[in-house]
C-alpha atoms as a PDB file:
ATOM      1  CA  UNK A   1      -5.729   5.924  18.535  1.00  0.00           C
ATOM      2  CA  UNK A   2      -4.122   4.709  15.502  1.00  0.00           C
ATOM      3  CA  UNK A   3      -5.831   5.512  12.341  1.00  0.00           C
ATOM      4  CA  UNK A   4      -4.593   4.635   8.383  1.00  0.00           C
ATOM      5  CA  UNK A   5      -7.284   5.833   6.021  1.00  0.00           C
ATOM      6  CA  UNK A   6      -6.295   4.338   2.579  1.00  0.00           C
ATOM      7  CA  UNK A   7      -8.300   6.364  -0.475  1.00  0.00           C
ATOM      8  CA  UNK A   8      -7.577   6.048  -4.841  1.00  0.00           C
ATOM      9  CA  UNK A   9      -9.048   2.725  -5.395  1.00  0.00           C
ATOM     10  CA  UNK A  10     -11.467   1.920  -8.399  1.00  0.00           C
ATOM     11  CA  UNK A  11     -12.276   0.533 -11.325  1.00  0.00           C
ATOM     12  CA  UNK A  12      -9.067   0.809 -14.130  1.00  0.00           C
ATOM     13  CA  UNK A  13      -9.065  -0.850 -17.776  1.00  0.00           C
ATOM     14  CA  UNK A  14      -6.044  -3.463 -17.695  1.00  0.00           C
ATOM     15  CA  UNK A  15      -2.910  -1.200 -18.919  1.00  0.00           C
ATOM     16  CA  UNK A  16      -4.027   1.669 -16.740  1.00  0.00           C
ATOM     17  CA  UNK A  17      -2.680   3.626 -13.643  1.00  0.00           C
ATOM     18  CA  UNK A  18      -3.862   4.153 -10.465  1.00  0.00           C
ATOM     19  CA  UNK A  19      -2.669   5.979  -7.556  1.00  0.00           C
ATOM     20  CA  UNK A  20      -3.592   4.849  -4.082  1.00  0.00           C
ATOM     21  CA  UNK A  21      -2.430   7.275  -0.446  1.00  0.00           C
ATOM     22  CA  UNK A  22      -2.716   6.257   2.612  1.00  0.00           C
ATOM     23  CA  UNK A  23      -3.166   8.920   5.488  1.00  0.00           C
ATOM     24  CA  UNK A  24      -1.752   7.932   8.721  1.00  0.00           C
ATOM     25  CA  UNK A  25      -2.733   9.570  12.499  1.00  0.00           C
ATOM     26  CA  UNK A  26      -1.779   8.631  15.967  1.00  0.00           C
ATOM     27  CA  UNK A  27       1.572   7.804  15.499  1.00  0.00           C
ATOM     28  CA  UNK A  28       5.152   8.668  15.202  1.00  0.00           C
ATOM     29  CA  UNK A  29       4.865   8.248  11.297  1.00  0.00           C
ATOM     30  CA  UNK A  30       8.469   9.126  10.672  1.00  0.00           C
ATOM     31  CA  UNK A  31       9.877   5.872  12.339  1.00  0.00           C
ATOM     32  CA  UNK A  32       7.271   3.031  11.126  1.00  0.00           C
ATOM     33  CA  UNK A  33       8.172   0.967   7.805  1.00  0.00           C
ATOM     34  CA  UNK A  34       5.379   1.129   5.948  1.00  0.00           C
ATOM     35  CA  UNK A  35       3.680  -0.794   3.347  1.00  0.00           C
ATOM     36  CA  UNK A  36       0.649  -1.736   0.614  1.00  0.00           C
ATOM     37  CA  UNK A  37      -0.489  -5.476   0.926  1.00  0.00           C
ATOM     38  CA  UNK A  38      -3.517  -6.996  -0.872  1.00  0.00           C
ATOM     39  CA  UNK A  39      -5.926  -9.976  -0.315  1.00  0.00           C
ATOM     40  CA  UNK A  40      -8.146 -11.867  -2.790  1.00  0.00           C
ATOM     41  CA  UNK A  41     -10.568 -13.780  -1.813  1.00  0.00           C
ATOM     42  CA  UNK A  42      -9.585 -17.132  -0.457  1.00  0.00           C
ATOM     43  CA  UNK A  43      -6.193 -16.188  -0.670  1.00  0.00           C
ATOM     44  CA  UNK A  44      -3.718 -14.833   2.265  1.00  0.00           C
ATOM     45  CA  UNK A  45      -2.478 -11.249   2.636  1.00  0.00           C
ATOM     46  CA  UNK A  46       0.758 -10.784   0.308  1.00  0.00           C
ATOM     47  CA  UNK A  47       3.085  -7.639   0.659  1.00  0.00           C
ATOM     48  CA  UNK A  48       3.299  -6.059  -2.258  1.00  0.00           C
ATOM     49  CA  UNK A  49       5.821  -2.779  -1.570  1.00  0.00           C
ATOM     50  CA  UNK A  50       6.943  -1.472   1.855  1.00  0.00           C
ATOM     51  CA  UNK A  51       9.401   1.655   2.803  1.00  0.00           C
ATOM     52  CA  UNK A  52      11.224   1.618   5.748  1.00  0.00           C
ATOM     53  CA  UNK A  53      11.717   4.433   8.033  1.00  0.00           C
ATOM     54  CA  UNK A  54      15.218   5.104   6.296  1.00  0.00           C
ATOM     55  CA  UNK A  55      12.957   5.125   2.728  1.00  0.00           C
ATOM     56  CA  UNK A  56      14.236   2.250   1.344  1.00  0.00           C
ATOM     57  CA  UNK A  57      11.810   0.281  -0.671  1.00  0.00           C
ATOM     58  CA  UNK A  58      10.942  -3.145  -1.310  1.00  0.00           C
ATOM     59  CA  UNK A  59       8.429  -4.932  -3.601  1.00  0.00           C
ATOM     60  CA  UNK A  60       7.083  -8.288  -4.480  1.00  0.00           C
ATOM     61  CA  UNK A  61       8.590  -9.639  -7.590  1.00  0.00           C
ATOM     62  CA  UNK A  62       5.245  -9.068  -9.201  1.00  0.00           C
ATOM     63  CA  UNK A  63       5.171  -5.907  -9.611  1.00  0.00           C
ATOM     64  CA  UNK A  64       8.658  -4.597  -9.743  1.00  0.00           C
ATOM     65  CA  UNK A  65       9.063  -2.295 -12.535  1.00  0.00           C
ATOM     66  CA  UNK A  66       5.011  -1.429 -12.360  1.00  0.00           C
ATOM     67  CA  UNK A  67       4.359   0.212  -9.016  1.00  0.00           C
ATOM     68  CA  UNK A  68       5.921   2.576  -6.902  1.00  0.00           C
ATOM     69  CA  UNK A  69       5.911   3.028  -3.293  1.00  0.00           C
ATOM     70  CA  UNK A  70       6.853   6.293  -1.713  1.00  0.00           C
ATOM     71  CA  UNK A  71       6.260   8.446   1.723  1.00  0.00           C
ATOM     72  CA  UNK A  72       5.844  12.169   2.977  1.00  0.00           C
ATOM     73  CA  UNK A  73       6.714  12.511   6.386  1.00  0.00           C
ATOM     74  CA  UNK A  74       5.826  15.783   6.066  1.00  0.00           C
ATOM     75  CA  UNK A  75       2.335  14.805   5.612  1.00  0.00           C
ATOM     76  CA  UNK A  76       2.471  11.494   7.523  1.00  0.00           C
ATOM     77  CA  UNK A  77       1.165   9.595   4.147  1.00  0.00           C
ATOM     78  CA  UNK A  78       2.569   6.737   1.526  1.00  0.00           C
ATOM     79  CA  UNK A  79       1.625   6.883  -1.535  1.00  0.00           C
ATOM     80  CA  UNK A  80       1.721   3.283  -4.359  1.00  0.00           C
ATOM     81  CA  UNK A  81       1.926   4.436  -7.764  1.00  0.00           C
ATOM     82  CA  UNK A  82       1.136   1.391 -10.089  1.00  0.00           C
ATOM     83  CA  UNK A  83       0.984   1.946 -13.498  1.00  0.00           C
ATOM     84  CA  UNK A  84       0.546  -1.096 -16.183  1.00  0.00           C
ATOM     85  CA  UNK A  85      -2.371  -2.681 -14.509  1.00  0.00           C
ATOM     86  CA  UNK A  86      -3.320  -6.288 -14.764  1.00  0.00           C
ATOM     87  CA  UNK A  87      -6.163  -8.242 -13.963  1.00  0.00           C
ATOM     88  CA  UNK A  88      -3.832 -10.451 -11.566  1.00  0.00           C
ATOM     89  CA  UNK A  89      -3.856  -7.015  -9.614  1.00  0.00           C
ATOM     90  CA  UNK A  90      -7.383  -6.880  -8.517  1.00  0.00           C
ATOM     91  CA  UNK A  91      -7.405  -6.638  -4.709  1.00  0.00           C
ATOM     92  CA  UNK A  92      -8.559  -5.180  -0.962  1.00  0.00           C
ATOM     93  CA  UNK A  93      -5.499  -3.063  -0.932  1.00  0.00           C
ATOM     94  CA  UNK A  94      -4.577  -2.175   2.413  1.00  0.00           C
ATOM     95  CA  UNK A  95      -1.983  -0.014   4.070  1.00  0.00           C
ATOM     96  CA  UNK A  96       0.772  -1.446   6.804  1.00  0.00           C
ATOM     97  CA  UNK A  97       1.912   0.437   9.635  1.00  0.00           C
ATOM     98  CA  UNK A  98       5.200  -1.784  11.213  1.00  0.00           C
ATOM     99  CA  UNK A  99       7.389  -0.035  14.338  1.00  0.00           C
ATOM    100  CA  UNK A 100       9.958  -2.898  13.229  1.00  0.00           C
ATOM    101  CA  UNK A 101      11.248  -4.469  16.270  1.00  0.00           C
ATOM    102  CA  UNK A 102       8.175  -4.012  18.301  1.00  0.00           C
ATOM    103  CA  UNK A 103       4.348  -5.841  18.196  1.00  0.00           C
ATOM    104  CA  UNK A 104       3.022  -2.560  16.803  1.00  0.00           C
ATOM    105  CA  UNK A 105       1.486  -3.323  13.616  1.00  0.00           C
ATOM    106  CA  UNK A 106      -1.601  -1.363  12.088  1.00  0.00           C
ATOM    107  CA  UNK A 107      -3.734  -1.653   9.459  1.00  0.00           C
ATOM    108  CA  UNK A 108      -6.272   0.110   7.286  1.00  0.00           C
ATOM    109  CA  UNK A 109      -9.337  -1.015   6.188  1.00  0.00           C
ATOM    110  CA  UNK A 110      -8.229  -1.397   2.923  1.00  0.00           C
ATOM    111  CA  UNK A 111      -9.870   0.040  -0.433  1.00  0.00           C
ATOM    112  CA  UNK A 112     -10.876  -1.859  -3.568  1.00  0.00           C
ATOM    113  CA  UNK A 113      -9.080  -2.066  -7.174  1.00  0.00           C
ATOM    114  CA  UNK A 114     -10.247  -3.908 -10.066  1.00  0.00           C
ATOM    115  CA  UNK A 115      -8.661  -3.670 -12.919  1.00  0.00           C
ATOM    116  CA  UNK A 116     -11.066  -4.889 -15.891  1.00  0.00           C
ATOM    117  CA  UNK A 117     -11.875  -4.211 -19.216  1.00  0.00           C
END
């Protein structure tokens, strides 16, 4: 089955980096757009950078300029660099598996970052 194991979540002082992967399995990895969301509590998902299968990216206002999503097919695994933390980016982080065009969306189980002094 379908597996994304997202790892590099923590604890990072505001102005700090962190660098979150997100191992996929189980699937053609090469053809899915793929993407970082995050949830707060009481709040709904929001995307916050996605590559599609051609590796074009696309992020939330937010954090353009900040983060950095990227992908090795190689090693079936995307990557979001973010860099210039804020407290407005403490989230579940989770990792987005979308065969565009299809109902085949997956999910990880997401992995914590706070970002607090």
């Amino acid at each position: 089955q379908v597996q994304l194991v997202e790892s590099g979540g923590g604890l990072v002082q505001p102005g700090g980096s962190l660098r979150l992967s997100c191992v996929a399995s189980g699937l053609i990895f090469k053809v899915y757009k793929m993407g970082w969301y995050r949830q707060t509590p009481g709040k709904t998902r929001e995307a916050v950078a996605t590559m599609d299968s051609y590796g074009t990216p696309n992020y939330a206002d937010s954090v353009k300029g900040r983060f950095t999503i990227s992908r090795d097919n190689d090693k079936n695994t995307v990557y979001l660099q973010m860099n210039s933390l804020e407290a407005e980016d403490t989230a579940v982080y989770y990792c987005n598996a979308d065969l565009v065009g299809t109902d085949l969306v997956h999910w990880g189980q997401g992995t914590q970052v706070t970002v607090s002094s």
